[in-house]
C-alpha atoms as a PDB file:
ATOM      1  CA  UNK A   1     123.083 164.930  24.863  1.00  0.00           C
ATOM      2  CA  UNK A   2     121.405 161.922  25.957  1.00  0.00           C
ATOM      3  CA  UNK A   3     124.571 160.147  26.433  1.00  0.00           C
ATOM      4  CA  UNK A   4     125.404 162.956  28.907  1.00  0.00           C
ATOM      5  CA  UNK A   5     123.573 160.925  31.855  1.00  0.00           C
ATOM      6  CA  UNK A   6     125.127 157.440  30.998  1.00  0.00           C
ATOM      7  CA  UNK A   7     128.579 159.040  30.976  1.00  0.00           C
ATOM      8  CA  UNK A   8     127.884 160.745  34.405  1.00  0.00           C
ATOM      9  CA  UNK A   9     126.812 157.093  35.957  1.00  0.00           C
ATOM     10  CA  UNK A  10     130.008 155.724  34.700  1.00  0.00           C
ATOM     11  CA  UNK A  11     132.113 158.439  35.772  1.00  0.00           C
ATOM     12  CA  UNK A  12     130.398 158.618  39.374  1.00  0.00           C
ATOM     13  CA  UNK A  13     130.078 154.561  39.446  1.00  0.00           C
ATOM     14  CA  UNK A  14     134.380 154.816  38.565  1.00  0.00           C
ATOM     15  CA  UNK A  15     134.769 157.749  41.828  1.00  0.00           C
ATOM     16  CA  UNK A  16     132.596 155.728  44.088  1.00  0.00           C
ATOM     17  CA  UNK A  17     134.060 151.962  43.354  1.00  0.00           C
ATOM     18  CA  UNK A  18     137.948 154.011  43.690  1.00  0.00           C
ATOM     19  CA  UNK A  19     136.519 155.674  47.056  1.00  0.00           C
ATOM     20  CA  UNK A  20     135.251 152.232  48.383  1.00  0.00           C
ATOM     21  CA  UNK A  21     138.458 150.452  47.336  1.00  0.00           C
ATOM     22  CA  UNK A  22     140.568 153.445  49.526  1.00  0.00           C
ATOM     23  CA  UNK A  23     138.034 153.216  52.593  1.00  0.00           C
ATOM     24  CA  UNK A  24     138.606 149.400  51.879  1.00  0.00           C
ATOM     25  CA  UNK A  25     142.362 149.765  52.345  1.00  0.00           C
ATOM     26  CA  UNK A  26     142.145 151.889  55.301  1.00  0.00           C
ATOM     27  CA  UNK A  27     140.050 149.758  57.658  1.00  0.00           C
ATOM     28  CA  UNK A  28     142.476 146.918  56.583  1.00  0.00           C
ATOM     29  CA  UNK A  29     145.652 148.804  57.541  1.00  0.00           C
ATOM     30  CA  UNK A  30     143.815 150.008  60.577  1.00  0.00           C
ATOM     31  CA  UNK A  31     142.598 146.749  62.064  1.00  0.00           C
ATOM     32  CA  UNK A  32     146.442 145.736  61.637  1.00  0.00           C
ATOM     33  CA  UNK A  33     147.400 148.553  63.559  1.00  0.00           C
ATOM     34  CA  UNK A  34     144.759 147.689  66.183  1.00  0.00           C
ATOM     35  CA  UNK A  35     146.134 144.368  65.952  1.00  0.00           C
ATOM     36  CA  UNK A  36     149.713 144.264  67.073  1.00  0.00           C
ATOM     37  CA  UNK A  37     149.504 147.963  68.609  1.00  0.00           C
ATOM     38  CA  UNK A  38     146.068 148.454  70.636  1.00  0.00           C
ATOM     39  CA  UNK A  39     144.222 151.056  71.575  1.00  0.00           C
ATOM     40  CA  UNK A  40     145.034 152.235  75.087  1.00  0.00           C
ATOM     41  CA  UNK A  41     141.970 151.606  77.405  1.00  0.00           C
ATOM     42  CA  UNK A  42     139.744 154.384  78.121  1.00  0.00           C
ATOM     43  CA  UNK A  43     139.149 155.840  81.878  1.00  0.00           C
ATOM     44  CA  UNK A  44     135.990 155.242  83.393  1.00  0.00           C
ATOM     45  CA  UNK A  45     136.063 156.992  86.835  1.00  0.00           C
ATOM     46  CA  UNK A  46     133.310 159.337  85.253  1.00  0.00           C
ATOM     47  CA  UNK A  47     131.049 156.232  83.368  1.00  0.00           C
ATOM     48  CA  UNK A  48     127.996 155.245  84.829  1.00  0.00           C
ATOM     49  CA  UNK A  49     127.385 151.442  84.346  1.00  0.00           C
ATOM     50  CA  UNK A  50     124.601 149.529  84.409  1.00  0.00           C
ATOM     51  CA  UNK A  51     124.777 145.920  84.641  1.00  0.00           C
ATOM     52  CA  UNK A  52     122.162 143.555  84.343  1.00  0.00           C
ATOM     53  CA  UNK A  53     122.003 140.194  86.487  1.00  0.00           C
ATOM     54  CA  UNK A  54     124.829 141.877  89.010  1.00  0.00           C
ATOM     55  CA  UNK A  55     123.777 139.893  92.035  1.00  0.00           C
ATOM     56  CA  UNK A  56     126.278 136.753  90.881  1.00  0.00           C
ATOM     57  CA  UNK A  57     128.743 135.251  89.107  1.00  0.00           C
ATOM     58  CA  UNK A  58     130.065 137.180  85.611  1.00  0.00           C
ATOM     59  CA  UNK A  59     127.664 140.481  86.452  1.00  0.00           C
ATOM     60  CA  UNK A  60     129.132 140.653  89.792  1.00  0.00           C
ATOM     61  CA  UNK A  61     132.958 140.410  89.094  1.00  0.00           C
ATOM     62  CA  UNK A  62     132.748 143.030  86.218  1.00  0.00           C
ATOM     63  CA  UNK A  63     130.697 144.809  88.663  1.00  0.00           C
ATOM     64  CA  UNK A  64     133.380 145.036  91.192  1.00  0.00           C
ATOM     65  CA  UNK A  65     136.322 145.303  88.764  1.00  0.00           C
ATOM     66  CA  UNK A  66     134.636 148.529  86.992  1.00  0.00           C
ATOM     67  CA  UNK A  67     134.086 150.152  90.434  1.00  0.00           C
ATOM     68  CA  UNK A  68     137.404 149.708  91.399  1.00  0.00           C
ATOM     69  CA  UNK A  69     138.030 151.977  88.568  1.00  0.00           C
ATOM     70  CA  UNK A  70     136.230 154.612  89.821  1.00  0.00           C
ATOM     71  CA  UNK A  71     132.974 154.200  87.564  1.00  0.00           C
ATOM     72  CA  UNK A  72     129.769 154.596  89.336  1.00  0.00           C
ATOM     73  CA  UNK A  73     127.975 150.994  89.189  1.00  0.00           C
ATOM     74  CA  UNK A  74     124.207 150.666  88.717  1.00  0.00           C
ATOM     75  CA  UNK A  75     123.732 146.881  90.278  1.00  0.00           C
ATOM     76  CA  UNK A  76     120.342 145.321  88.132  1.00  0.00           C
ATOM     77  CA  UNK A  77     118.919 141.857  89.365  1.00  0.00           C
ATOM     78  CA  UNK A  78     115.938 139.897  90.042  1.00  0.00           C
ATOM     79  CA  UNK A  79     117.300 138.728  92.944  1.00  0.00           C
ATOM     80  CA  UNK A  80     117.690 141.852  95.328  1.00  0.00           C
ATOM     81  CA  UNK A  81     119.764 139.493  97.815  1.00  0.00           C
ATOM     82  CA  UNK A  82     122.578 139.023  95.607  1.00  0.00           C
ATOM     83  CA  UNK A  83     122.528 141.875  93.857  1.00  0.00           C
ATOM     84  CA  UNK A  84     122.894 143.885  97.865  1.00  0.00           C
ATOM     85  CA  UNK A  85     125.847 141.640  98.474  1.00  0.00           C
ATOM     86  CA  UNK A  86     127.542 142.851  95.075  1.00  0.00           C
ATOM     87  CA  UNK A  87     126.769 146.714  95.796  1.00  0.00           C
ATOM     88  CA  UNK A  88     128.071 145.769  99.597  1.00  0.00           C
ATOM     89  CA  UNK A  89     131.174 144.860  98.138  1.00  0.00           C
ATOM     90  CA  UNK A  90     131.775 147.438  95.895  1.00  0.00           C
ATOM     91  CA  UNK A  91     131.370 149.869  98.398  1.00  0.00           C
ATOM     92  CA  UNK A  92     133.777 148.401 101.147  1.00  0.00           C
ATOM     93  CA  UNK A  93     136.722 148.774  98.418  1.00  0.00           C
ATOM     94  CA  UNK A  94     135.592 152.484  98.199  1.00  0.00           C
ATOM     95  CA  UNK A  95     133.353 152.447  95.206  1.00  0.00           C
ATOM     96  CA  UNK A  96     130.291 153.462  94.333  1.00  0.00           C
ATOM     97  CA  UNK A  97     127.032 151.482  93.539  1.00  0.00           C
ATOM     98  CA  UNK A  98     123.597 151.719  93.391  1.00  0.00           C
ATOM     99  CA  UNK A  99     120.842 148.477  93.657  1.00  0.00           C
ATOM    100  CA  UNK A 100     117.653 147.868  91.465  1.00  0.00           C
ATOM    101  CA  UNK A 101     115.912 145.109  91.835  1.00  0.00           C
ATOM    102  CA  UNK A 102     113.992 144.650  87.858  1.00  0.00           C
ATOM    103  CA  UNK A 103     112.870 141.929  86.110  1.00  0.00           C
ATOM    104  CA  UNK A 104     114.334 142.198  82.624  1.00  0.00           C
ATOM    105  CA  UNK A 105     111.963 140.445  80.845  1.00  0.00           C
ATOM    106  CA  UNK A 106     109.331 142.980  81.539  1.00  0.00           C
ATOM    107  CA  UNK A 107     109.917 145.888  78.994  1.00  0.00           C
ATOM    108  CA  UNK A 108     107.940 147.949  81.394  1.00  0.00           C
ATOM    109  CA  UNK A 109     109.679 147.547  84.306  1.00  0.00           C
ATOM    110  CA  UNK A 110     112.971 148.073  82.448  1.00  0.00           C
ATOM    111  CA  UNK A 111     111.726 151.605  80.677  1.00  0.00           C
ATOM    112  CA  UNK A 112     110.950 152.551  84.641  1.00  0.00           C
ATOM    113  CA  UNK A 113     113.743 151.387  85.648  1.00  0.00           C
ATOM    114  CA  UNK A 114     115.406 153.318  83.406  1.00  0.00           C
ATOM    115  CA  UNK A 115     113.809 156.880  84.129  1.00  0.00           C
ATOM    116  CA  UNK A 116     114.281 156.084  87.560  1.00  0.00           C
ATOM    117  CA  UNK A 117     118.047 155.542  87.396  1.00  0.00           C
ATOM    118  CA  UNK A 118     118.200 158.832  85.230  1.00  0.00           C
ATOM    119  CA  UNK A 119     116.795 160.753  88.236  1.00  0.00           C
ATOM    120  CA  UNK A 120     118.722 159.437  91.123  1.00  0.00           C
ATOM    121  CA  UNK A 121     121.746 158.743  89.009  1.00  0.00           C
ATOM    122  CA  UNK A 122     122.009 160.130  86.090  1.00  0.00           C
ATOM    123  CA  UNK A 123     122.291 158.903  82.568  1.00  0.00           C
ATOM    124  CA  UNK A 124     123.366 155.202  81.849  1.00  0.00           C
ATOM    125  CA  UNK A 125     126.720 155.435  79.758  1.00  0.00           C
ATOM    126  CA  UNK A 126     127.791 151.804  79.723  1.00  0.00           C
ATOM    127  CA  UNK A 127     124.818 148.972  79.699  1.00  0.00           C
ATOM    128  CA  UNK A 128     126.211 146.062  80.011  1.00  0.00           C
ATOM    129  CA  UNK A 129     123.536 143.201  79.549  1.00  0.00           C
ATOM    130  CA  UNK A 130     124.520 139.945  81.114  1.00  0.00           C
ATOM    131  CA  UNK A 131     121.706 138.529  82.597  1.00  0.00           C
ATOM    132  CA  UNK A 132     120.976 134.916  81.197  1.00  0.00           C
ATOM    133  CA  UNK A 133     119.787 131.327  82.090  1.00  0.00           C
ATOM    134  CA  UNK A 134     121.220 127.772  80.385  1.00  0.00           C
ATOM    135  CA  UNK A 135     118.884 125.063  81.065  1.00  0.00           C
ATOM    136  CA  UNK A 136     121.316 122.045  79.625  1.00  0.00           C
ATOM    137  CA  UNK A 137     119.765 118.833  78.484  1.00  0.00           C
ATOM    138  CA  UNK A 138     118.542 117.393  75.284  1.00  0.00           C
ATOM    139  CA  UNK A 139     116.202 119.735  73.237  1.00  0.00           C
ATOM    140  CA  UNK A 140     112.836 117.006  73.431  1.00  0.00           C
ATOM    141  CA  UNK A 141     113.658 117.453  76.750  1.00  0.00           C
ATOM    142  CA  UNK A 142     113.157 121.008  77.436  1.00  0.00           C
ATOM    143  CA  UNK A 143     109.834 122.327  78.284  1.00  0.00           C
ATOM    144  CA  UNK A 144     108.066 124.777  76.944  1.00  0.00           C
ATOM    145  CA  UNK A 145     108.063 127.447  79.869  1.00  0.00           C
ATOM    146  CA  UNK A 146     111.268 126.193  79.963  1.00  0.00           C
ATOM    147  CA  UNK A 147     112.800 127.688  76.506  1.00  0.00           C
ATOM    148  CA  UNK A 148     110.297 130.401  76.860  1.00  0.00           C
ATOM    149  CA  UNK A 149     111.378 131.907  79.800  1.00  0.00           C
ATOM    150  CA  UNK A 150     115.218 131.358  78.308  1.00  0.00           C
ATOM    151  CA  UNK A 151     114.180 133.136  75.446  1.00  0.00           C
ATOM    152  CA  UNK A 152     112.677 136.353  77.376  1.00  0.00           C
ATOM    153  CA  UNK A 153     115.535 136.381  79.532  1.00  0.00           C
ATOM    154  CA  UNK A 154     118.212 136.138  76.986  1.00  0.00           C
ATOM    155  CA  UNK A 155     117.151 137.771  74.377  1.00  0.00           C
ATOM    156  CA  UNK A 156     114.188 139.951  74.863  1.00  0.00           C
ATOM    157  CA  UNK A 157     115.856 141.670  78.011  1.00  0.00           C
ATOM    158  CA  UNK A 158     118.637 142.369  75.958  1.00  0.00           C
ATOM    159  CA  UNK A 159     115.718 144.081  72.888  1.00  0.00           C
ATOM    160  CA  UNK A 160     114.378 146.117  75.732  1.00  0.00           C
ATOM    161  CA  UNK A 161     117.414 147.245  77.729  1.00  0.00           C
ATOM    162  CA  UNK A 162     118.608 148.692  74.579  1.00  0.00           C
ATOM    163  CA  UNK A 163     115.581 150.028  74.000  1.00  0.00           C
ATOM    164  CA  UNK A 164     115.115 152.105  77.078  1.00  0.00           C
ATOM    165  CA  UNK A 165     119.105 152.899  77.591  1.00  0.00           C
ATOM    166  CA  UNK A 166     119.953 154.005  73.879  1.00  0.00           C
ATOM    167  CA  UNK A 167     118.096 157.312  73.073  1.00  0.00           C
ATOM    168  CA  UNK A 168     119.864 159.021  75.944  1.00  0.00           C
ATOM    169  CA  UNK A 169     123.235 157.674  74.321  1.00  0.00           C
ATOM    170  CA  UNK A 170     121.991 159.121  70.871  1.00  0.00           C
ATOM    171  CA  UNK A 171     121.370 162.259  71.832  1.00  0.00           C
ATOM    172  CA  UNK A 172     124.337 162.271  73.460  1.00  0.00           C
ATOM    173  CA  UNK A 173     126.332 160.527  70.947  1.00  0.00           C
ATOM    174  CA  UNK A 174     128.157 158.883  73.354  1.00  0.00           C
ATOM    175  CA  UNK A 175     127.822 155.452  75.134  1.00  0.00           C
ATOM    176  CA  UNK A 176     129.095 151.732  75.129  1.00  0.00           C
ATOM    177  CA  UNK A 177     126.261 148.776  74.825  1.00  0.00           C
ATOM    178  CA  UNK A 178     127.676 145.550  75.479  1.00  0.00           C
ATOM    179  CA  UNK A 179     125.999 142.222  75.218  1.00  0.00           C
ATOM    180  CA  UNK A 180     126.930 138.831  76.902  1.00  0.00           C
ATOM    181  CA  UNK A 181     126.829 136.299  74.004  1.00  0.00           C
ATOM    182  CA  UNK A 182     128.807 132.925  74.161  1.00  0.00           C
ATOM    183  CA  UNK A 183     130.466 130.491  72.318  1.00  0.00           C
ATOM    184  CA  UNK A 184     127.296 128.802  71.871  1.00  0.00           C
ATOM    185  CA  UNK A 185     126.415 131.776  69.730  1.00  0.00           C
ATOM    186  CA  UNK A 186     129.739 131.223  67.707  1.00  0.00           C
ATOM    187  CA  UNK A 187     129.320 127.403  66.770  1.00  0.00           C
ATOM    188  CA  UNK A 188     125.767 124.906  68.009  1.00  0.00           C
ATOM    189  CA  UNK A 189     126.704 122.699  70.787  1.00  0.00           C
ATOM    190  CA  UNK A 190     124.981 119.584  72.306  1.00  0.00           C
ATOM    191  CA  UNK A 191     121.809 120.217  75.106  1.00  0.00           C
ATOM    192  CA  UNK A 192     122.282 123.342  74.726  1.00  0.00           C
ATOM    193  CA  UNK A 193     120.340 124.029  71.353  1.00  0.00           C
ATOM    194  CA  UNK A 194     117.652 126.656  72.516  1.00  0.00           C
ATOM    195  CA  UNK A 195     120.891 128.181  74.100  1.00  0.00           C
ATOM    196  CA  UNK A 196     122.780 128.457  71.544  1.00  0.00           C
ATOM    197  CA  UNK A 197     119.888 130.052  69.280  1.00  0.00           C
ATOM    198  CA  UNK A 198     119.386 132.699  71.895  1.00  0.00           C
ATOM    199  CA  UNK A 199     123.141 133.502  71.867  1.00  0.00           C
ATOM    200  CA  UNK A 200     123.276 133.517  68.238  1.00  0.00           C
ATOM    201  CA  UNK A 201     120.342 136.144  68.478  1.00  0.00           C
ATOM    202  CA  UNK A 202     122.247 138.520  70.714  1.00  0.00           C
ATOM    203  CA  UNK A 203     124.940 138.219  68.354  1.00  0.00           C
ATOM    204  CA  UNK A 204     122.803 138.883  65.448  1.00  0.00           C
ATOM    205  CA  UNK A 205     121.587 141.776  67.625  1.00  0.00           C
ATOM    206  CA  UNK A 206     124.829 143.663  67.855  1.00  0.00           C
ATOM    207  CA  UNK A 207     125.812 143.238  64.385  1.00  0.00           C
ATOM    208  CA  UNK A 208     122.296 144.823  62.866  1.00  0.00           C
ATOM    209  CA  UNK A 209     122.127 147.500  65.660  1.00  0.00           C
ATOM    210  CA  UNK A 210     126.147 148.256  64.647  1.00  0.00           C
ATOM    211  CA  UNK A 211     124.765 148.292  61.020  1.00  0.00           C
ATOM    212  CA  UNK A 212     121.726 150.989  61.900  1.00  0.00           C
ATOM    213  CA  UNK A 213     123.498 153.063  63.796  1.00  0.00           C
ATOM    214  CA  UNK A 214     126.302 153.180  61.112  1.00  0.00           C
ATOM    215  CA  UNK A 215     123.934 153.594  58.517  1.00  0.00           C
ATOM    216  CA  UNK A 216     121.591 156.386  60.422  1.00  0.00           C
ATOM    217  CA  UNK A 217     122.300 159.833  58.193  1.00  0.00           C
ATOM    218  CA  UNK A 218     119.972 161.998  59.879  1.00  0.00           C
ATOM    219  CA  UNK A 219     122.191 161.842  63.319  1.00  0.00           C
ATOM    220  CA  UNK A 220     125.966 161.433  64.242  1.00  0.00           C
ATOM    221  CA  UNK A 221     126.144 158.160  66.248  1.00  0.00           C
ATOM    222  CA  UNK A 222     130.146 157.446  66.184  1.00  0.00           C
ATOM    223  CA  UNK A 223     130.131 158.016  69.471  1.00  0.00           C
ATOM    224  CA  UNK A 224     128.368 155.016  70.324  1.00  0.00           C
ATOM    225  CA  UNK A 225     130.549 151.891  70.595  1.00  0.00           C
ATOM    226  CA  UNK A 226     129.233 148.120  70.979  1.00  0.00           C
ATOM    227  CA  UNK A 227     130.948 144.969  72.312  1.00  0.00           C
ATOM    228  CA  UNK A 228     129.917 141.593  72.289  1.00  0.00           C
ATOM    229  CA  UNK A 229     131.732 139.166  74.847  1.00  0.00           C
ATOM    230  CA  UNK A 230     131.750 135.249  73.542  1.00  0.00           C
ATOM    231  CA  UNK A 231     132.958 133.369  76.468  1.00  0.00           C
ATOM    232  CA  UNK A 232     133.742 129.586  76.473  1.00  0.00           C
ATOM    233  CA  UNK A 233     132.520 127.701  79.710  1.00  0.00           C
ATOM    234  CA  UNK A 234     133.311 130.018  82.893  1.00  0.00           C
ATOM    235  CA  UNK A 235     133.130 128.240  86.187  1.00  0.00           C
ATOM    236  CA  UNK A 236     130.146 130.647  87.952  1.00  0.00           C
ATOM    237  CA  UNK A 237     127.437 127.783  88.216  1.00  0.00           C
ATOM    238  CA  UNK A 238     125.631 127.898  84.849  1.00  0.00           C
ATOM    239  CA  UNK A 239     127.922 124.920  83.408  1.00  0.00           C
ATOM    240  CA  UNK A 240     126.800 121.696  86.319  1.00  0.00           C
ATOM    241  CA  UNK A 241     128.556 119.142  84.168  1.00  0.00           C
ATOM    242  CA  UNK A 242     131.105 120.484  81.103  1.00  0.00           C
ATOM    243  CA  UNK A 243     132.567 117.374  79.261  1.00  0.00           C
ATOM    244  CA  UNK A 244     136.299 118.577  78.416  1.00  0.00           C
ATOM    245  CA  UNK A 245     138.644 116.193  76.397  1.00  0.00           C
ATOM    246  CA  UNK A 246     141.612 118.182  76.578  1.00  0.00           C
ATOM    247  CA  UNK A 247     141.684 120.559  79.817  1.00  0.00           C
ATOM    248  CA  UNK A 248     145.223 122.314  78.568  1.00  0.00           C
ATOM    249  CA  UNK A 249     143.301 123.474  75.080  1.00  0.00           C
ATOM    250  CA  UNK A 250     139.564 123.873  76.313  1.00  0.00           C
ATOM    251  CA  UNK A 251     139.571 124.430  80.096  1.00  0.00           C
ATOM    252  CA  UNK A 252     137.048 125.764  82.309  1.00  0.00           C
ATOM    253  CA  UNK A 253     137.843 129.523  82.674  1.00  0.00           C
ATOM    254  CA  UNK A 254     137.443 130.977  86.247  1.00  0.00           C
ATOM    255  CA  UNK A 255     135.046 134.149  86.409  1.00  0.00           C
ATOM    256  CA  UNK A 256     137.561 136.209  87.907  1.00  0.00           C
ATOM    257  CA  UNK A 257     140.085 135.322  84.537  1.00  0.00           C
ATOM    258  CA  UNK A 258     137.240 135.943  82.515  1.00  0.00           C
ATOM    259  CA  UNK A 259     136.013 139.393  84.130  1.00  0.00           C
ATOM    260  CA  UNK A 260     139.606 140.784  83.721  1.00  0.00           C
ATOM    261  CA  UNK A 261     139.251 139.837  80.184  1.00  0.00           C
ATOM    262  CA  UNK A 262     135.980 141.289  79.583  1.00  0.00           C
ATOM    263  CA  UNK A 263     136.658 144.918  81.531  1.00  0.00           C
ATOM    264  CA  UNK A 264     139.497 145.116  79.345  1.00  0.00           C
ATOM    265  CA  UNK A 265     137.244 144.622  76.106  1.00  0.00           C
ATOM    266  CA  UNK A 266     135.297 147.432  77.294  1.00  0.00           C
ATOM    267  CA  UNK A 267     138.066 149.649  78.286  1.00  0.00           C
ATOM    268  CA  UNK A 268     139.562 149.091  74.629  1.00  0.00           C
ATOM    269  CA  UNK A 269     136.253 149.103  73.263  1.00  0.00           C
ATOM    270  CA  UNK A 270     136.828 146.370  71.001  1.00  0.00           C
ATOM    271  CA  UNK A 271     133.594 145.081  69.220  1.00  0.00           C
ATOM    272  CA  UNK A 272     133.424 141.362  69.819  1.00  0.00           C
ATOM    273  CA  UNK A 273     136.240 139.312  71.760  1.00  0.00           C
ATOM    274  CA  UNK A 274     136.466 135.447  73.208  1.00  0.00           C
ATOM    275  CA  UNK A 275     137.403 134.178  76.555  1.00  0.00           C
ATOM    276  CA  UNK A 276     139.803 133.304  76.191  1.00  0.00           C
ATOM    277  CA  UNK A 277     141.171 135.300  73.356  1.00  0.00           C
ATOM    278  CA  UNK A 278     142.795 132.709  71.002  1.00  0.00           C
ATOM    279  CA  UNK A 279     139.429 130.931  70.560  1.00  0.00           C
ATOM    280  CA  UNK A 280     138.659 134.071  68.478  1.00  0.00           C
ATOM    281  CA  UNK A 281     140.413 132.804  65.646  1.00  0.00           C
ATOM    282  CA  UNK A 282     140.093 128.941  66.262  1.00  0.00           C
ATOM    283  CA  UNK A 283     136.026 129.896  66.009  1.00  0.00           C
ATOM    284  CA  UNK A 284     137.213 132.000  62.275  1.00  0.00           C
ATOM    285  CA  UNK A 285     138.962 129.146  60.779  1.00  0.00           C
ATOM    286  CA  UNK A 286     135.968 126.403  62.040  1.00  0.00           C
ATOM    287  CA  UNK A 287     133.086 128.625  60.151  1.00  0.00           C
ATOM    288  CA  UNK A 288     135.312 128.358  56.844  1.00  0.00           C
ATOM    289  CA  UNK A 289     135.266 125.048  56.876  1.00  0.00           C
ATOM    290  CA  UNK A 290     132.735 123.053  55.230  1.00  0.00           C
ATOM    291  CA  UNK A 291     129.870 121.745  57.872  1.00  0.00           C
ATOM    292  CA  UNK A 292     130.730 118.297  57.718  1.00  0.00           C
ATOM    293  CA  UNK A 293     134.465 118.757  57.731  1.00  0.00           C
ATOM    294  CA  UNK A 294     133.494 121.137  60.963  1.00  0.00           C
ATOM    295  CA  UNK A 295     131.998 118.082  62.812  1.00  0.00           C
ATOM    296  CA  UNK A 296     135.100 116.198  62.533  1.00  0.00           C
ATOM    297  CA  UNK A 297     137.254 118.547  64.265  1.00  0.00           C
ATOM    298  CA  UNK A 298     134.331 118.867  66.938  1.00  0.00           C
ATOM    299  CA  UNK A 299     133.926 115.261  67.058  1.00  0.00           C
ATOM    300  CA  UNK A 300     138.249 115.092  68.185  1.00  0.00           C
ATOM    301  CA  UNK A 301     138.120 118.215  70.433  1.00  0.00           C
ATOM    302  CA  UNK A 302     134.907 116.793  71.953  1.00  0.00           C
ATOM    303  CA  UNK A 303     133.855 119.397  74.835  1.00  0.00           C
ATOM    304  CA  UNK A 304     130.408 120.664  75.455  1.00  0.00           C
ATOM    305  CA  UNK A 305     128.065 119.757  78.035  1.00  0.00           C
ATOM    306  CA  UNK A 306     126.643 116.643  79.570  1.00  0.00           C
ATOM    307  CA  UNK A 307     122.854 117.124  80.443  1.00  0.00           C
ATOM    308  CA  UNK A 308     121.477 118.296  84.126  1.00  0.00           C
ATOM    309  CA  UNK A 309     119.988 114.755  84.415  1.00  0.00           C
ATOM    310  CA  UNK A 310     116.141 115.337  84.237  1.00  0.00           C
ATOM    311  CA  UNK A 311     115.295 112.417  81.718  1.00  0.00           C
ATOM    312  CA  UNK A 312     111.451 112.667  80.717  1.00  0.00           C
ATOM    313  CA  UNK A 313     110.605 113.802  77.191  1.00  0.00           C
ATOM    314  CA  UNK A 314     108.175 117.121  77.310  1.00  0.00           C
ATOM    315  CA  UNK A 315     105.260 117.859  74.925  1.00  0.00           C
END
């Protein structure tokens, strides 16, 4: 008899290691699938979107894409100038839009803002969070408000949007969260190293909040899906002075390219995509290569980012 429990572990160790290897199999065969046959995008004519940093480049042309498919657009910025042009221009191609003007870095602000878009518009089902800053020059050269401010922007705003816009989605069980990384959170890159660590964060973000949710038993949360959007350097004003070797292979992707890609992400609700796609697996192959091996192949592709041009060294 007191065998009995060392037989049962085996037994139930055997069931359980056979039950991963199956669920193993499965999400193999299935991302395959995905692969050569996707899934057809979803409608959004009945989504409510919220979009952070609206008022301009990236924000504003997913903005306008997603309420020319009928979704109802919640416009967020700091700057309430921009962010009225972008809810003008959804409306004159028949959409609908709504302006806030909230700082993001301000958790406070953001859990008002969003009780107060629950009341006049009802409950956020898409947050996209895109607001960010790049200050580009040499890290000694960076200040301290500087990287701070970065910082609060790019990764604390996305900590407290999710925050204040996921319970609603839980007790739903239903909602989309996607997050504006880079390829600077995908692989470190020159005068851009504060960047880079912020992008890396909201990376690391999405994975560990794709991890909770999966791993929350006391609720159903399948219904929420996540997406993280890498893109390379988009031409909306962030990137003064890219350094590009070879244009063909690393070019300067337009924001309207860029916004088509990303809306389709979301509509397909695929959980982390580059811009442009094939970088996806170029980015794969790099992080299996040993570090100094890596710096080879970035010293011969050579593209990143020349600094702004402010040359004093900062305490």
């Amino acid at each position: 008899m007191a065998e009995e429990p060392q037989v049962i572990f085996v037994i139930r160790l055997i069931v359980e290691i056979i039950w991963t290897i199956l669920r193993l199999i499965f999400e193999i065969l299935r991302a395959v699938y995905n692969f050569f046959l996707p899934r057809e995008p979803k409608d959004i004519s009945e989504d409510i979107v919220l979009i952070t940093g609206a008022g301009h480049g990236m924000g504003r042309e997913i903005a306008l894409r997603l309420g020319n498919l009928g979704a109802k657009i919640v416009c967020v910025d700091v700057n309430p100038t921009g962010n009225e042009e972008t809810v003008k221009m959804i409306k004159d191609q028949k959409g609908s839009a709504y302006k806030y003007q909230c700082d993001v870095t301000n958790r406070a602000a953001v859990f008002e803002l969003a009780s107060k878009v629950q009341k006049e518009v009802g409950d956020v089902t898409i947050l996209v969070n895109n607001a960010g800053i790049m200050p580009c020059r040499p890290l000694l050269k960076q200040s301290e408000k500087e990287i701070r401010t970065m910082m609060d922007i790019n990764v604390n705003g996305v900590l407290w949007c999710i925050q204040a816009f996921l319970p609603t989605m839980i007790e739903r069980n239903q909602g989309h969260i996607v997050s504006m990384a880079s390829m600077a959170g995908l692989m470190g890159l020159r005068n851009i190293v504060p960047y880079c660590g912020s992008k890396y964060a909201v990376r690391g973000i999405m994975e560990a909040l794709k991890v909770e949710l999966h791993e929350d038993r006391s609720r159903d949360t399948n219904g929420i899906k996540l997406t993280t959007i890498c893109p390379t350097m988009v031409n909306t004003g962030l990137c003064h002075r890219p350094n590009i070797k070879f244009p063909t292979l690393m070019r300067m992707v337009e924001p309207e390219e860029a916004a088509d890609q990303i809306v389709d992400a979301i509509r397909r609700e695929y959980l982390e995509i580059t811009v442009p796609s094939y970088l996806y697996y170029c980015i794969k192959l790099y992080r299996m290569l040993p570090f100094n091996v890596a710096l080879v192949a970035n010293d011969f592709v050579a593209t990143g980012l020349d600094p702004d041009g402010i040359d004093t060294v900062v305490p």
